[in-house]
N, C-alpha and C. Protein backbone atom coordinates (compact mmCIF):
# COMPACT_ATOMS: atom_id res chain seq x y z
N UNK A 1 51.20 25.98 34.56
CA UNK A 1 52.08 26.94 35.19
C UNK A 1 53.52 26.53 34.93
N UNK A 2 54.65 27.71 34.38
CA UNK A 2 55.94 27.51 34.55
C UNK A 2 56.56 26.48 35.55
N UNK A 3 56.95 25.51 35.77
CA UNK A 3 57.81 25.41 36.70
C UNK A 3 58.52 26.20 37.39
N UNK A 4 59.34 26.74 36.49
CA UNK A 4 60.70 27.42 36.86
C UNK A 4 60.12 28.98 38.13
N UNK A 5 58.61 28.92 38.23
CA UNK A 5 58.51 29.82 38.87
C UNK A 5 58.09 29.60 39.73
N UNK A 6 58.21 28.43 39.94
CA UNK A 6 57.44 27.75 41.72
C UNK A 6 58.44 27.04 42.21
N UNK A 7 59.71 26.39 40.86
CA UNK A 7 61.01 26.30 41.44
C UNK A 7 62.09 26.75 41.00
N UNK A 8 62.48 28.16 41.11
CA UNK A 8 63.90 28.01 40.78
C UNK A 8 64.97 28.04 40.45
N UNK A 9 65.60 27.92 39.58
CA UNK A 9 67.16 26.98 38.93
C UNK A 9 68.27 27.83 40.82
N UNK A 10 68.53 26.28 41.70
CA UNK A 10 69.05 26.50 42.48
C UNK A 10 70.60 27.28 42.44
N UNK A 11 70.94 28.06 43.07
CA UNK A 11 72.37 29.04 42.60
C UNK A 11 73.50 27.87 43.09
N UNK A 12 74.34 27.70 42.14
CA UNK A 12 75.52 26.92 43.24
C UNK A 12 76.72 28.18 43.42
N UNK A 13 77.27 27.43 44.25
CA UNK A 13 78.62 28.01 44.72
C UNK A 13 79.67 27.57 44.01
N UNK A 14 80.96 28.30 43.88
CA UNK A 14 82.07 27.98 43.37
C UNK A 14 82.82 26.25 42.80
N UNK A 15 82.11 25.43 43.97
CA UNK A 15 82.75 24.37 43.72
C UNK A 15 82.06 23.38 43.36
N UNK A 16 80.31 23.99 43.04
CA UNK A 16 79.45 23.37 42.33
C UNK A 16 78.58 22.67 42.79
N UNK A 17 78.59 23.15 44.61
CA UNK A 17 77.57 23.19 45.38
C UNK A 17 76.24 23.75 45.03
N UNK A 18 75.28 23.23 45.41
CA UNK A 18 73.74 24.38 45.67
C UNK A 18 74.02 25.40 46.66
N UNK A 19 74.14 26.19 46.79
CA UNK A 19 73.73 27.38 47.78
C UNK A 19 72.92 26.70 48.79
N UNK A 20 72.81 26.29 50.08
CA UNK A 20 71.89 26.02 51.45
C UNK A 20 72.54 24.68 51.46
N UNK A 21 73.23 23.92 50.53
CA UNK A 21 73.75 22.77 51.14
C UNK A 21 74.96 22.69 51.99
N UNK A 22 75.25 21.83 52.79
CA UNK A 22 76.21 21.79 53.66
C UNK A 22 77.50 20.80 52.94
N UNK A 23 78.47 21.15 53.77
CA UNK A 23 79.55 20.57 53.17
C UNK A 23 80.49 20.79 53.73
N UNK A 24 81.41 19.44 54.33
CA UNK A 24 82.09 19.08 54.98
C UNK A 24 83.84 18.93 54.71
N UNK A 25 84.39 19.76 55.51
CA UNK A 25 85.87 19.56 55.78
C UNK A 25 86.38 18.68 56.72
N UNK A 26 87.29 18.51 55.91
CA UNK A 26 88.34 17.01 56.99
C UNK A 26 89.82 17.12 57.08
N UNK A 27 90.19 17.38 58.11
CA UNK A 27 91.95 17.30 57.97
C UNK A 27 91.89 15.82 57.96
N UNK A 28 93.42 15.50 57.75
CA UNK A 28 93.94 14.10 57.63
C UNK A 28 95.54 13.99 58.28
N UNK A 29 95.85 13.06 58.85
CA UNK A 29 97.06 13.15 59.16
C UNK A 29 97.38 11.30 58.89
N UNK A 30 97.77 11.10 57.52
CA UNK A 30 97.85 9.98 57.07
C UNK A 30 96.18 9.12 57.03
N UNK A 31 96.07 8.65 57.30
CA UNK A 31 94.82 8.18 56.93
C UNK A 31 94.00 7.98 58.19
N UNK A 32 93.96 8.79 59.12
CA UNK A 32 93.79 9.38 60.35
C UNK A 32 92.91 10.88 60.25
N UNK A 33 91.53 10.74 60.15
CA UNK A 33 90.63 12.30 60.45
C UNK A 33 91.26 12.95 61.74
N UNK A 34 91.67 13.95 61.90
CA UNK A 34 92.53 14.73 63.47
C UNK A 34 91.24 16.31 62.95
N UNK A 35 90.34 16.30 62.39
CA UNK A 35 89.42 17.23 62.14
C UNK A 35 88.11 17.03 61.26
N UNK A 36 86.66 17.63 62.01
CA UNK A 36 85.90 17.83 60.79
C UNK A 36 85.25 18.83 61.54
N UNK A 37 84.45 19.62 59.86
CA UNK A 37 83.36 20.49 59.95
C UNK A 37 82.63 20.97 58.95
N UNK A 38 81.07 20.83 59.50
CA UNK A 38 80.44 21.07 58.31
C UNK A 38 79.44 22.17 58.83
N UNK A 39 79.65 22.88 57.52
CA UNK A 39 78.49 24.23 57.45
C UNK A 39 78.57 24.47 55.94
N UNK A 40 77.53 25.88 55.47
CA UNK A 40 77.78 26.07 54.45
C UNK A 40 78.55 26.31 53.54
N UNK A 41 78.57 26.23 51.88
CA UNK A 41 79.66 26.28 51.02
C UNK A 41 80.87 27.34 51.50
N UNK A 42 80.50 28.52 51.72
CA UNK A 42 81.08 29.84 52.21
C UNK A 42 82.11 29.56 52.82
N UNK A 43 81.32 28.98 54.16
CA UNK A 43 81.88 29.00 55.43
C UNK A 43 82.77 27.87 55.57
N UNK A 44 82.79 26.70 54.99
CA UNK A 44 83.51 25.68 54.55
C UNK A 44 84.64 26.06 53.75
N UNK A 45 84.66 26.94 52.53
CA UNK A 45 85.64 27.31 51.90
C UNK A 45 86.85 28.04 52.95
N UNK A 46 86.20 28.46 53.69
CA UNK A 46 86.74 29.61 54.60
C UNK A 46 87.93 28.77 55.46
N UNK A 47 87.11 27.80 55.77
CA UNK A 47 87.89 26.90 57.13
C UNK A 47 88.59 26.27 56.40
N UNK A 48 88.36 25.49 55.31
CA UNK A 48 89.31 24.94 55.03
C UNK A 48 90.79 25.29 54.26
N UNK A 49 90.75 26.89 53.74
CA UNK A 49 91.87 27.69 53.59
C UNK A 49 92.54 27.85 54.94
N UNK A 50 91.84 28.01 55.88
CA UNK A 50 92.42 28.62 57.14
C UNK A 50 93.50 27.15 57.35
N UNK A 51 92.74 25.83 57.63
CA UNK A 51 92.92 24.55 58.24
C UNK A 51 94.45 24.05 56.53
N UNK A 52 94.50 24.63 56.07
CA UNK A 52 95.51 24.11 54.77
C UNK A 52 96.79 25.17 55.16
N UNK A 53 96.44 26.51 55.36
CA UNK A 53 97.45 27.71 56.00
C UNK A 53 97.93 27.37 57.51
N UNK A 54 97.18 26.18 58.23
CA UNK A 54 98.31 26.46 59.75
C UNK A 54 98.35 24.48 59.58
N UNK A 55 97.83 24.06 58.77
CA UNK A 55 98.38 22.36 58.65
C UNK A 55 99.01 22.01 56.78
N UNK A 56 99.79 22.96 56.84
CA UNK A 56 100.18 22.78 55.59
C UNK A 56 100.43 21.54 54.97
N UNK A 57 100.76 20.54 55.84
CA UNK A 57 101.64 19.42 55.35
C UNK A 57 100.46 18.17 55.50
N UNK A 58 99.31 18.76 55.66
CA UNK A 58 98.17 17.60 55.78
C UNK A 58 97.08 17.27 55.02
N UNK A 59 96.75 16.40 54.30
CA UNK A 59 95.51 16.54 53.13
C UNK A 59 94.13 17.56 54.22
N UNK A 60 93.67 18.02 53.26
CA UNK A 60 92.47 18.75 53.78
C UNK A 60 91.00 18.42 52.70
N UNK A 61 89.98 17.72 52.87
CA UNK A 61 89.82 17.05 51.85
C UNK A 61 87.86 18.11 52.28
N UNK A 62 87.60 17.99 51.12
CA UNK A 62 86.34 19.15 51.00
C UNK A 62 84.78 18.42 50.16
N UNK A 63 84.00 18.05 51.35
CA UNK A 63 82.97 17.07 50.09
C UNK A 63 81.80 17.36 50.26
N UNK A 64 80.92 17.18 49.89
CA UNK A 64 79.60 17.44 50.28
C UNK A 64 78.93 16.42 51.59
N UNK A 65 78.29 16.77 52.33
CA UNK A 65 78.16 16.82 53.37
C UNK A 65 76.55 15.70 53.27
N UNK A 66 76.82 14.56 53.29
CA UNK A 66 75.74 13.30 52.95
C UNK A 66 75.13 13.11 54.14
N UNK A 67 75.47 13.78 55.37
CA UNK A 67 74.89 12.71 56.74
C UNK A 67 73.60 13.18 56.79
N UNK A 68 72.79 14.17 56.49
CA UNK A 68 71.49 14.89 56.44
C UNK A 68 71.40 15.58 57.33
């Protein structure tokens, strides 16, 4: 049997995520976390435009999301 038809080829997202993985945003205020949150690629992209538009002046750093 195919593989590919019992698994697959997973879709990623824009930043080269899988689609269903999670992935985590972080403000920074010097080397100080003052934020996190993790949900999906989407929804992560989302927050962390929002969190870069009202903390302009703060790294906002975007990673994949390891804690399980």
């Amino acid at each position: 049997m195919d593989s590919a038809l019992v698994h697959p080829p997973a879709k990623t997202h824009s930043r080269g995520h899988r689609l269903g993985d999670r992935v985590r945003v972080r403000v920074w205020f010097g080397e100080h976390q003052i934020a996190a949150y993790s949900a999906a690629p989407a929804a992560a992209d989302a927050y962390a435009a929002a969190m870069r538009d009202r903390f302009g002046g703060l790294t906002v750093t975007v990673d994949p999301d390891l804690t399980g």
